[in-house]
C-alpha atoms as a PDB file:
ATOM      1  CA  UNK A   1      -7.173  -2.637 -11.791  1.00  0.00           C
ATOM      2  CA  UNK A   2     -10.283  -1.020 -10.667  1.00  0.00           C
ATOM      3  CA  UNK A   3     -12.648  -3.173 -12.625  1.00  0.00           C
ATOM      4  CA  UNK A   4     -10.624  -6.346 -11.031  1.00  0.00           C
ATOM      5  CA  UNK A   5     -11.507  -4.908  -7.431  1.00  0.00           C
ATOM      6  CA  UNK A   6     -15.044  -4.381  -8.409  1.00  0.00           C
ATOM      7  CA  UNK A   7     -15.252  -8.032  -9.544  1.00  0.00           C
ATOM      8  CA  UNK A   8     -13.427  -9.391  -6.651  1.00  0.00           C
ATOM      9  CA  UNK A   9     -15.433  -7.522  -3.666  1.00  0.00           C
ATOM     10  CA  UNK A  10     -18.666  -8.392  -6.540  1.00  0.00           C
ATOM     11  CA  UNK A  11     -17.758 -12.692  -5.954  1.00  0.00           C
ATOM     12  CA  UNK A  12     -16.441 -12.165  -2.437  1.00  0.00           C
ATOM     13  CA  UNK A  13     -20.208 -10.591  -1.374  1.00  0.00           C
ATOM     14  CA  UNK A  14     -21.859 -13.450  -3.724  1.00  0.00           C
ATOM     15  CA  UNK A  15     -19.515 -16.241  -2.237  1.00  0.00           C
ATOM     16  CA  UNK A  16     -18.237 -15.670   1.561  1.00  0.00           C
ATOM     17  CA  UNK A  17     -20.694 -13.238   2.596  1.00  0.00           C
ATOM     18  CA  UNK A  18     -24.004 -13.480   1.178  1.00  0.00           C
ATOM     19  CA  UNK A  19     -24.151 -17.668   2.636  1.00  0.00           C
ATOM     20  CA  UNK A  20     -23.619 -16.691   5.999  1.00  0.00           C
ATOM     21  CA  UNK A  21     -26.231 -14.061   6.156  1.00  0.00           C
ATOM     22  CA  UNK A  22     -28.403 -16.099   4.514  1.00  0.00           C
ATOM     23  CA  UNK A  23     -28.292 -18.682   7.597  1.00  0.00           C
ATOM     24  CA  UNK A  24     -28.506 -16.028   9.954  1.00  0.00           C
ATOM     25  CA  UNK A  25     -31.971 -15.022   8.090  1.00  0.00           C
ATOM     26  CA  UNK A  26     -33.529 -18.483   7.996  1.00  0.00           C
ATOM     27  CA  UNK A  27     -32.636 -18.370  11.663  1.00  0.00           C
ATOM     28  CA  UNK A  28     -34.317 -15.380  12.912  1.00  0.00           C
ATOM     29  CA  UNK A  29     -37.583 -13.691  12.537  1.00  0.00           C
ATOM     30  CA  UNK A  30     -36.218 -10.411  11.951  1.00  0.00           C
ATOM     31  CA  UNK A  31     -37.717  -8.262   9.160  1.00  0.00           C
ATOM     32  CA  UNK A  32     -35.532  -5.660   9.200  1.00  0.00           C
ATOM     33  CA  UNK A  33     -32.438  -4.625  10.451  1.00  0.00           C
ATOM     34  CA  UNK A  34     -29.525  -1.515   9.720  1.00  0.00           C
ATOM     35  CA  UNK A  35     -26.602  -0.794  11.652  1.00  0.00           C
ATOM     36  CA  UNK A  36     -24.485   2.513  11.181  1.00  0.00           C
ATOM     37  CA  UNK A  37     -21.162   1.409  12.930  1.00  0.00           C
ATOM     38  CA  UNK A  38     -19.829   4.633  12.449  1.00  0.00           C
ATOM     39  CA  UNK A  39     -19.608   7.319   9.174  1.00  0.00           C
ATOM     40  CA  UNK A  40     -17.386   5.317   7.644  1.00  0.00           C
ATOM     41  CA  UNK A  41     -19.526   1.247   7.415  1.00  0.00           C
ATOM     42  CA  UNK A  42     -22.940   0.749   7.881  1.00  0.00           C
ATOM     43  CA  UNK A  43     -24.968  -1.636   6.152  1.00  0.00           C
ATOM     44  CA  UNK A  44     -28.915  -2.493   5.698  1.00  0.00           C
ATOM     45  CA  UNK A  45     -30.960  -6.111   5.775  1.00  0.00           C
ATOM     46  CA  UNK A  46     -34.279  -6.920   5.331  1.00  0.00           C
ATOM     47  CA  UNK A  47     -36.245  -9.912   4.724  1.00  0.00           C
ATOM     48  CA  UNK A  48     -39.147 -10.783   2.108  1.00  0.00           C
ATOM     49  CA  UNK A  49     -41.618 -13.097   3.204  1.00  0.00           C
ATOM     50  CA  UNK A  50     -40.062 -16.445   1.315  1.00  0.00           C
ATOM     51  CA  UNK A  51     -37.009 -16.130   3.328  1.00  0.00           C
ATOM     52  CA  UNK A  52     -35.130 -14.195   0.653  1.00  0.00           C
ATOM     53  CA  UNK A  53     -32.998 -11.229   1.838  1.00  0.00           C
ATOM     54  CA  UNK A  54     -31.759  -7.731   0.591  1.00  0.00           C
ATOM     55  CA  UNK A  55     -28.494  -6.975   2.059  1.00  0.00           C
ATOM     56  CA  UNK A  56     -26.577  -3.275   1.396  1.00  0.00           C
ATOM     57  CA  UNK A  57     -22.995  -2.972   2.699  1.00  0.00           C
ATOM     58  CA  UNK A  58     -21.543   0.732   2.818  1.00  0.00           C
ATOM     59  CA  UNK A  59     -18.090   1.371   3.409  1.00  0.00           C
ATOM     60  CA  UNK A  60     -16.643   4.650   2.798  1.00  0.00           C
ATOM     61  CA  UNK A  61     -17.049   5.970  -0.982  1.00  0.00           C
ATOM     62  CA  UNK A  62     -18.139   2.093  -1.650  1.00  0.00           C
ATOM     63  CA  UNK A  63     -22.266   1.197  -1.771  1.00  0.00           C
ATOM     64  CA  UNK A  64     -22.834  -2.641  -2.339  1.00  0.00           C
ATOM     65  CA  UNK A  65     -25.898  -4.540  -2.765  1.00  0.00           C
ATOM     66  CA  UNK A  66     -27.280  -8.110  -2.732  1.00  0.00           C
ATOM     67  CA  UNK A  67     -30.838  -9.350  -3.471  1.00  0.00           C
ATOM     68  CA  UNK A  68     -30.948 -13.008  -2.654  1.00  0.00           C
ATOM     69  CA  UNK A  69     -33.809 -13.738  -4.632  1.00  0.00           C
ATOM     70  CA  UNK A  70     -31.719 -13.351  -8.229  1.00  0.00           C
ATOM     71  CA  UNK A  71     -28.212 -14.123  -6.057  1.00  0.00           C
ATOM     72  CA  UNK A  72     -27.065 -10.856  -7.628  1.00  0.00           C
ATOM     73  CA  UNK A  73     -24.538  -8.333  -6.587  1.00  0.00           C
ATOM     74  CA  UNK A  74     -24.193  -5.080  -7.800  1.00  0.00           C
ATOM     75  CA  UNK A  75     -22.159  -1.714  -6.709  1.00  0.00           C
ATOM     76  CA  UNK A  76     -24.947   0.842  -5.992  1.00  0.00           C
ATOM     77  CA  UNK A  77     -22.696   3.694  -5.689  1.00  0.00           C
ATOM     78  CA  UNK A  78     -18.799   4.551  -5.772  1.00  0.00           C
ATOM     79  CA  UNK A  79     -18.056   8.310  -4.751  1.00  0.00           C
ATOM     80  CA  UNK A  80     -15.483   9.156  -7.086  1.00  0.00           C
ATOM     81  CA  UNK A  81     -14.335  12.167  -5.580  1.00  0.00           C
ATOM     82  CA  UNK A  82     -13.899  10.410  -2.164  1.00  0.00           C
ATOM     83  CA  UNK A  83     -12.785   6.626  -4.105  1.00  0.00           C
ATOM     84  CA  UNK A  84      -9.476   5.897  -3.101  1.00  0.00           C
ATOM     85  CA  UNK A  85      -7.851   2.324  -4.565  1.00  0.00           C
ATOM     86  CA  UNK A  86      -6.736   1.758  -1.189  1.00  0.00           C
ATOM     87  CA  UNK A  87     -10.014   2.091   0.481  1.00  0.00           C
ATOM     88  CA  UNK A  88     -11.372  -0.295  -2.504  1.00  0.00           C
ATOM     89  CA  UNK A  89      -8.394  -2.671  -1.173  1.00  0.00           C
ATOM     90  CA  UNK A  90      -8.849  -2.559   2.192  1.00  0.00           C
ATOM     91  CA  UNK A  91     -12.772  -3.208   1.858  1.00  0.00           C
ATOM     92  CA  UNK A  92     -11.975  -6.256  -0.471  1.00  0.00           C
ATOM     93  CA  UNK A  93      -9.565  -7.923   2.318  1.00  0.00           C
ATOM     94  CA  UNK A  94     -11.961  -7.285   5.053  1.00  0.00           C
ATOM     95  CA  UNK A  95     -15.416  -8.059   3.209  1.00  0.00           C
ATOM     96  CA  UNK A  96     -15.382 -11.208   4.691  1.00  0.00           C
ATOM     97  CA  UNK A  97     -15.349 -10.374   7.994  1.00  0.00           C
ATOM     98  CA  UNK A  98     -17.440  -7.435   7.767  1.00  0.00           C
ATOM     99  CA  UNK A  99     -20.019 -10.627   6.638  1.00  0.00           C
ATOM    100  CA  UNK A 100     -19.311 -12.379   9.676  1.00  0.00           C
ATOM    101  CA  UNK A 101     -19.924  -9.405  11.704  1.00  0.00           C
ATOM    102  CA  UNK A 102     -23.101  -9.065   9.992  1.00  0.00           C
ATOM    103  CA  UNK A 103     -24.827 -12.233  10.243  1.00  0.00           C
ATOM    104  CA  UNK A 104     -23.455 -12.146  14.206  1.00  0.00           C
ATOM    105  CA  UNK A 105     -25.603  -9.679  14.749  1.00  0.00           C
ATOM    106  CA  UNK A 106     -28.520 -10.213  13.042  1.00  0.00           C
ATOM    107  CA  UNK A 107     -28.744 -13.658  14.785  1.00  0.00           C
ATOM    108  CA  UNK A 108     -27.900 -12.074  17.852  1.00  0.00           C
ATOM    109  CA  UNK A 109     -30.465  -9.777  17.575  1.00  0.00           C
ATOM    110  CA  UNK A 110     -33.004 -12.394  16.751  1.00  0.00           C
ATOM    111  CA  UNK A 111     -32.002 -14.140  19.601  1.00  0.00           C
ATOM    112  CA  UNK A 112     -33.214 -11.018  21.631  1.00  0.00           C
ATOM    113  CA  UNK A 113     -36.416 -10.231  19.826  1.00  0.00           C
ATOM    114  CA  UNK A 114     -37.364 -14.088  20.738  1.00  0.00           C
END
């Protein structure tokens, strides 16, 4: 089960995420850009100079990655003492609009650096 919810936040970060932050960079001049919601999600972007992006996603015990450049997800870090399979549930369902959230802002904040 666990390595089926790795998989499935891996391809839902690769898939439904990853494409809408990758508009949002080709939009915006924007370098570099982390927000720390609160303890629990925060999450990290910056841009290379060819328009490729490094995005990391944290959420709870769960650390994500993606480098654009290779289109390659990876889990950075999972807390075992804190992982919960709920947590790991709950942050699959709402990956995607964490995403949206995500490229919101860094267009928004674009818009305000313009």
């Amino acid at each position: 089960m666990l390595v089926l919810l790795i998989d499935t936040r891996q391809s839902t970060v690769a898939d439904k995420v990853a494409p809408g932050v990758k508009i949002a960079s080709y939009r915006t001049v924007i370098t570099k850009l982390g927000i720390r919601k609160d303890a629990e999600f925060s999450w990290d972007f910056e841009k290379e100079d060819d328009n490729d992006f490094n995005l990391k996603i944290r959420w709870k015990s769960l650390h994500y990655g993606y480098q654009a450049r290779n289109q390659n997800v990876w889990l950075m870090q999972q807390e075992i003492q804190d992982f919960c399979v709920r947590d790991a549930f709950l942050f699959s369902v709402n990956l995607t609009t964490f995403g949206e959230q995500i490229a919101k802002t860094i267009e928004k904040v674009g818009k305000i650096g313009n």
